[in-house]
C-alpha atoms as a PDB file:
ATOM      1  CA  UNK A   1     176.418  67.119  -5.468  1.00  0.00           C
ATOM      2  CA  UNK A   2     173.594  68.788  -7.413  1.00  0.00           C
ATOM      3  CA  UNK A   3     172.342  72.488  -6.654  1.00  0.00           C
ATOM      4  CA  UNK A   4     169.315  71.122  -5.375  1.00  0.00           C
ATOM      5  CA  UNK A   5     170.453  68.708  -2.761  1.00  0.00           C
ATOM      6  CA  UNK A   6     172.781  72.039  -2.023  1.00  0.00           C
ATOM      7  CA  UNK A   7     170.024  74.155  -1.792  1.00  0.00           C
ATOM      8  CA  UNK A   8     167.624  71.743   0.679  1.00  0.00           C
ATOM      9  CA  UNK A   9     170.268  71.568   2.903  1.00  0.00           C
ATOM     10  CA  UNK A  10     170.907  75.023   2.874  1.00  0.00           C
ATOM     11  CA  UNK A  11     167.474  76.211   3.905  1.00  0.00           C
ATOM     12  CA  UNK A  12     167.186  73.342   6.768  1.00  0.00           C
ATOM     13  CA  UNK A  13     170.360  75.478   8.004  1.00  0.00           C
ATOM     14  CA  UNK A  14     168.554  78.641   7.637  1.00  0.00           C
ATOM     15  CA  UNK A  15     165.046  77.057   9.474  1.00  0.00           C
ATOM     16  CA  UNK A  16     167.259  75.658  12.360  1.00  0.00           C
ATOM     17  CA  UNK A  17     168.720  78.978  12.877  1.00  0.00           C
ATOM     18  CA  UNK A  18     165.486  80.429  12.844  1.00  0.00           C
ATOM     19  CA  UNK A  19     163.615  78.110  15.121  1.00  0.00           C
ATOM     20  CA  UNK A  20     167.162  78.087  17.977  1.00  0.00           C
ATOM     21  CA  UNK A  21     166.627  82.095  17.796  1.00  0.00           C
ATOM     22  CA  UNK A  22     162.716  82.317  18.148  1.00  0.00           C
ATOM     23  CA  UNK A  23     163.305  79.538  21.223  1.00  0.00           C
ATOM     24  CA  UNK A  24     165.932  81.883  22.562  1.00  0.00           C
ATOM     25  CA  UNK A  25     163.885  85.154  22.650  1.00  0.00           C
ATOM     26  CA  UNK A  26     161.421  83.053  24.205  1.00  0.00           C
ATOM     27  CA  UNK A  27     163.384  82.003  27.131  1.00  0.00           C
ATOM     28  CA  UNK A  28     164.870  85.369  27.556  1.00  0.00           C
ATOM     29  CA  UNK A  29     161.844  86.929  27.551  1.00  0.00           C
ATOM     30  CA  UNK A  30     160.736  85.016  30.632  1.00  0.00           C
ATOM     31  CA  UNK A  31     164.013  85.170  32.434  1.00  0.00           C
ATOM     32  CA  UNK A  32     163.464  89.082  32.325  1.00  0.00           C
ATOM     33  CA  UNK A  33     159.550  88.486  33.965  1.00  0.00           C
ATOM     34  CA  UNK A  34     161.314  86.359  36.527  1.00  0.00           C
ATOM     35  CA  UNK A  35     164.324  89.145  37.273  1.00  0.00           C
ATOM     36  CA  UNK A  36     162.061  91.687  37.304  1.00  0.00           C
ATOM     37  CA  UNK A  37     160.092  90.155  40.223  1.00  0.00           C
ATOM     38  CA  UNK A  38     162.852  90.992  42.288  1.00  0.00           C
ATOM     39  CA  UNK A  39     162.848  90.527  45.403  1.00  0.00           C
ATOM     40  CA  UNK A  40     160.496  87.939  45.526  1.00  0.00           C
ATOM     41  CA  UNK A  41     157.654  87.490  48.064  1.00  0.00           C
ATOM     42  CA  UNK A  42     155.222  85.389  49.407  1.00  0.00           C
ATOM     43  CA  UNK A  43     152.486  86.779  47.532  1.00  0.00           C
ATOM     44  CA  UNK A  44     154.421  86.669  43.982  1.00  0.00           C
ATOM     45  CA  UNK A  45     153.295  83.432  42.336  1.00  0.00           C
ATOM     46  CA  UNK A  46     156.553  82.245  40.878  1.00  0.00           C
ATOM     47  CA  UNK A  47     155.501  78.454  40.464  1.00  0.00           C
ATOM     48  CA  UNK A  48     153.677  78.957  37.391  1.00  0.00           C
ATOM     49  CA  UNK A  49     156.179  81.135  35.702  1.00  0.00           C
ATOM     50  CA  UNK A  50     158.916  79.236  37.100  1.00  0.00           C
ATOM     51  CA  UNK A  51     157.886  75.985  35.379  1.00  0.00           C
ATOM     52  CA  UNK A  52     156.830  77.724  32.023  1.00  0.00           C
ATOM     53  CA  UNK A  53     160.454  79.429  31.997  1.00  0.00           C
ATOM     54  CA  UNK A  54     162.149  76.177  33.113  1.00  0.00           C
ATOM     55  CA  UNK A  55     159.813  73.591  29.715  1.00  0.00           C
ATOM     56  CA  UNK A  56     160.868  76.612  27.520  1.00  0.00           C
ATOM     57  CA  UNK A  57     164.587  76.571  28.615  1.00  0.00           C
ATOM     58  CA  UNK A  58     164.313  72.635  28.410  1.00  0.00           C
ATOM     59  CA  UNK A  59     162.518  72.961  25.129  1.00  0.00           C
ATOM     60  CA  UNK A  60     165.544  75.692  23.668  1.00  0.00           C
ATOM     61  CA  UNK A  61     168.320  73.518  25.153  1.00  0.00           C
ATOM     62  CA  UNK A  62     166.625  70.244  23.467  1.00  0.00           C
ATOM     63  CA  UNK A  63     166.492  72.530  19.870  1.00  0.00           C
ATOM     64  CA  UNK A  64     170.115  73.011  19.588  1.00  0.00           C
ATOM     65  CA  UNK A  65     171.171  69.926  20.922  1.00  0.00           C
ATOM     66  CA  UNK A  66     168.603  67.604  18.852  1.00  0.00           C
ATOM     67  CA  UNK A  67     168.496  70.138  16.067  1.00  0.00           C
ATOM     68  CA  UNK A  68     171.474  72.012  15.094  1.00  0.00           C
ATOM     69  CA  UNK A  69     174.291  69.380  16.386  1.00  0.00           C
ATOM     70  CA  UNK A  70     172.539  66.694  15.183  1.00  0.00           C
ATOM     71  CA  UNK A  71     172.239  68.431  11.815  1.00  0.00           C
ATOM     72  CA  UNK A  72     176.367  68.522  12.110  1.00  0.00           C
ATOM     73  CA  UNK A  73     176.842  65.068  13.108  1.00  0.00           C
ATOM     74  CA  UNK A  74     174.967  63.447  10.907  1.00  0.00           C
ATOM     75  CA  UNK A  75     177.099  64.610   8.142  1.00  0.00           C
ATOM     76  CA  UNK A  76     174.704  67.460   6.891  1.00  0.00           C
ATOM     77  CA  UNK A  77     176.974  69.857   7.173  1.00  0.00           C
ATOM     78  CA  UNK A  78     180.175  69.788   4.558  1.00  0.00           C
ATOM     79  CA  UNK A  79     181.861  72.925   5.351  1.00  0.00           C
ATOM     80  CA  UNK A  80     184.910  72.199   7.686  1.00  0.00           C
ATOM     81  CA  UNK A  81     184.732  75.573   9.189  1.00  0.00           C
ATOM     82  CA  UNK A  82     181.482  75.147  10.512  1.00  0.00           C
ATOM     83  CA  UNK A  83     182.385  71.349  11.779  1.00  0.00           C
ATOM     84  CA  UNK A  84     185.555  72.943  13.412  1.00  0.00           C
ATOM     85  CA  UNK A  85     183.977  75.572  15.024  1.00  0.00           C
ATOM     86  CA  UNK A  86     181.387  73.642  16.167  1.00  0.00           C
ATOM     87  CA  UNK A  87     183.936  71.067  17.735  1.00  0.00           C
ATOM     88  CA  UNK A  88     185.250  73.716  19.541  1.00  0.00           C
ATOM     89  CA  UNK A  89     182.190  75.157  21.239  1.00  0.00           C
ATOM     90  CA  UNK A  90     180.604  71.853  21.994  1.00  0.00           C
ATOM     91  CA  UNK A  91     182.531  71.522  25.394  1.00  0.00           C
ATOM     92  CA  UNK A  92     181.414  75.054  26.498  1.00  0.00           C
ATOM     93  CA  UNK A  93     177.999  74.453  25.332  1.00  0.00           C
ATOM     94  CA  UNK A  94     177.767  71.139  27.556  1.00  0.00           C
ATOM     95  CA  UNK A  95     178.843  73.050  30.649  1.00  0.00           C
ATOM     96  CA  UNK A  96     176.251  75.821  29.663  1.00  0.00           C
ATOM     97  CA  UNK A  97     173.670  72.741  29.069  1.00  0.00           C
ATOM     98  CA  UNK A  98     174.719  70.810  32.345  1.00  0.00           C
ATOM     99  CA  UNK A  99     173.995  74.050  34.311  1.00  0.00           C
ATOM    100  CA  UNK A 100     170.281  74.886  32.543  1.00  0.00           C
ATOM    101  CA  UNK A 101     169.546  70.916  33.599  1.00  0.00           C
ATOM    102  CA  UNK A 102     170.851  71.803  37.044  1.00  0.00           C
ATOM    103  CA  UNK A 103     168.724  74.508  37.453  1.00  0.00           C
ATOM    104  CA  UNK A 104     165.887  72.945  35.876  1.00  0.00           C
ATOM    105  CA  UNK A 105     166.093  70.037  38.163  1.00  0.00           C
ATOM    106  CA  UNK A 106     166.681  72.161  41.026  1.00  0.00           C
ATOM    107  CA  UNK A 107     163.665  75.103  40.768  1.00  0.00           C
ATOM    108  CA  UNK A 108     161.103  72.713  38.975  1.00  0.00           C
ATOM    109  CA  UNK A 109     160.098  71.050  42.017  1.00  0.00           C
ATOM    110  CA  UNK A 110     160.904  73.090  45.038  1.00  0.00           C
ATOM    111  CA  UNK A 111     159.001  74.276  47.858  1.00  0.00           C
ATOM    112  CA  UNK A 112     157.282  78.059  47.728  1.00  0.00           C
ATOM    113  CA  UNK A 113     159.732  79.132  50.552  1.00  0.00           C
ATOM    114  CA  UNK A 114     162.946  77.646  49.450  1.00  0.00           C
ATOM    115  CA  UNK A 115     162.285  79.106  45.882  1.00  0.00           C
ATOM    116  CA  UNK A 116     161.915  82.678  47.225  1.00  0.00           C
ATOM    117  CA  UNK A 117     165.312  82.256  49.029  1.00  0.00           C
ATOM    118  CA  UNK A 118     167.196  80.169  46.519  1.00  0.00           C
ATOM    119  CA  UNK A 119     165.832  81.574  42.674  1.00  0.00           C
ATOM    120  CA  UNK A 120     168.049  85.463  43.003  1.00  0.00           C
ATOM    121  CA  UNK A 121     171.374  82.966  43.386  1.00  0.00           C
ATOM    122  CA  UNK A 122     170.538  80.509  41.329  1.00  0.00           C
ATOM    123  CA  UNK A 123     169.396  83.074  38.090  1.00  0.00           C
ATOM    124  CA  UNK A 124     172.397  84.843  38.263  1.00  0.00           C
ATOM    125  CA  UNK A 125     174.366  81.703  38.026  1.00  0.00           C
ATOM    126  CA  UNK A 126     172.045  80.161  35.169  1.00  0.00           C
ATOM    127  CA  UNK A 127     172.219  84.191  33.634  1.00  0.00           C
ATOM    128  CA  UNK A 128     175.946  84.053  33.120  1.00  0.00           C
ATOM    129  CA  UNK A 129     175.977  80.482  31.469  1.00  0.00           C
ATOM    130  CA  UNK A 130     173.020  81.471  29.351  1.00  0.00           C
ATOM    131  CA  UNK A 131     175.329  84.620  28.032  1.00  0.00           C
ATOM    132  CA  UNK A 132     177.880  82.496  27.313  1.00  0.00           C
ATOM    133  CA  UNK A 133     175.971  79.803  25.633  1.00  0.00           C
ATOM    134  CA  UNK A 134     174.438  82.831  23.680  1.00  0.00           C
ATOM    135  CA  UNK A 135     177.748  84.250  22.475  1.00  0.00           C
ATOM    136  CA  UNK A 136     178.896  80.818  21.063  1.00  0.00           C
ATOM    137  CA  UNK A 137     175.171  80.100  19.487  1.00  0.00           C
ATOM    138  CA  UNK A 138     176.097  83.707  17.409  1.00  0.00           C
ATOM    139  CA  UNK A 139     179.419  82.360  16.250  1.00  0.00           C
ATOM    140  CA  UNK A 140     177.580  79.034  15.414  1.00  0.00           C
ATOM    141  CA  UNK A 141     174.443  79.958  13.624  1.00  0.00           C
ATOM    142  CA  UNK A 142     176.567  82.555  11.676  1.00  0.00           C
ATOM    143  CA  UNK A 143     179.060  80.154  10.459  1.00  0.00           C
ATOM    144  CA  UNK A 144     176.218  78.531   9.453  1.00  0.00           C
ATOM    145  CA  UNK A 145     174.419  80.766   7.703  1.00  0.00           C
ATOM    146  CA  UNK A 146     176.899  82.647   6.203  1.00  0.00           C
END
């Protein structure tokens, strides 16, 4: 391996990172405008900011699984401490993933009413698997950066 091909691959690692972080402080940003709407009423227009947070979460979801996984399966990444690690978050980060998509599906297309009624349940739900999928990104992108 020459310290260039070492190098290229290193910063791709580093730009990942940075993009799956940026993406992240997106979405959390506009899970705190949604919380803070709390309790929600009829004259709160949550559509709009419902569907941005829900294409951003999408978006951030897409950027690690497209992105940094990819990077790892397709053999970009030699470090076996990074592969292992990564091996053993990938089950908890599907759950986390299956549960965003759930929610997604759910709140994207739902009546004014219902999503007045149904968003405080279903945030605090999506909240908790966000936190977790948060914690393992850390241990992730530091492996990887490190």
């Amino acid at each position: 391996m020459n310290i260039q091909s070492f190098c290229e691959r290193r910063l791709q690692t580093h730009k990942l990172a940075c993009e799956l972080l940026d993406k992240r402080k997106q979405v959390w940003a506009l899970h705190g405008q949604l919380a803070s709407l709390q309790p929600y009423t009829a004259e709160q227009p949550l559509e709009p900011l419902v569907r941005q947070f829900c294409q951003e979460m999408i978006d951030y979801i897409s950027l690690e699984h497209f992105g940094i996984f990819l990077h790892l399966v397709n053999g970009d990444e030699h470090r076996c401490a990074v592969l292992a690690l990564a091996e053993d978050i990938f089950p908890q980060m599907v759950e986390t993933t299956d549960i965003a998509l759930d929610f997604n599906e759910k709140f994207d297309s739902i009546s004014p009413e219902s999503l007045r009624l149904e968003l405080p349940g279903g945030l605090m739900a999506l909240t908790d698997a966000l936190a977790l999928r948060i914690e393992l990104e850390d241990r992730l992108v530091e492996g990887m950066t490190a």
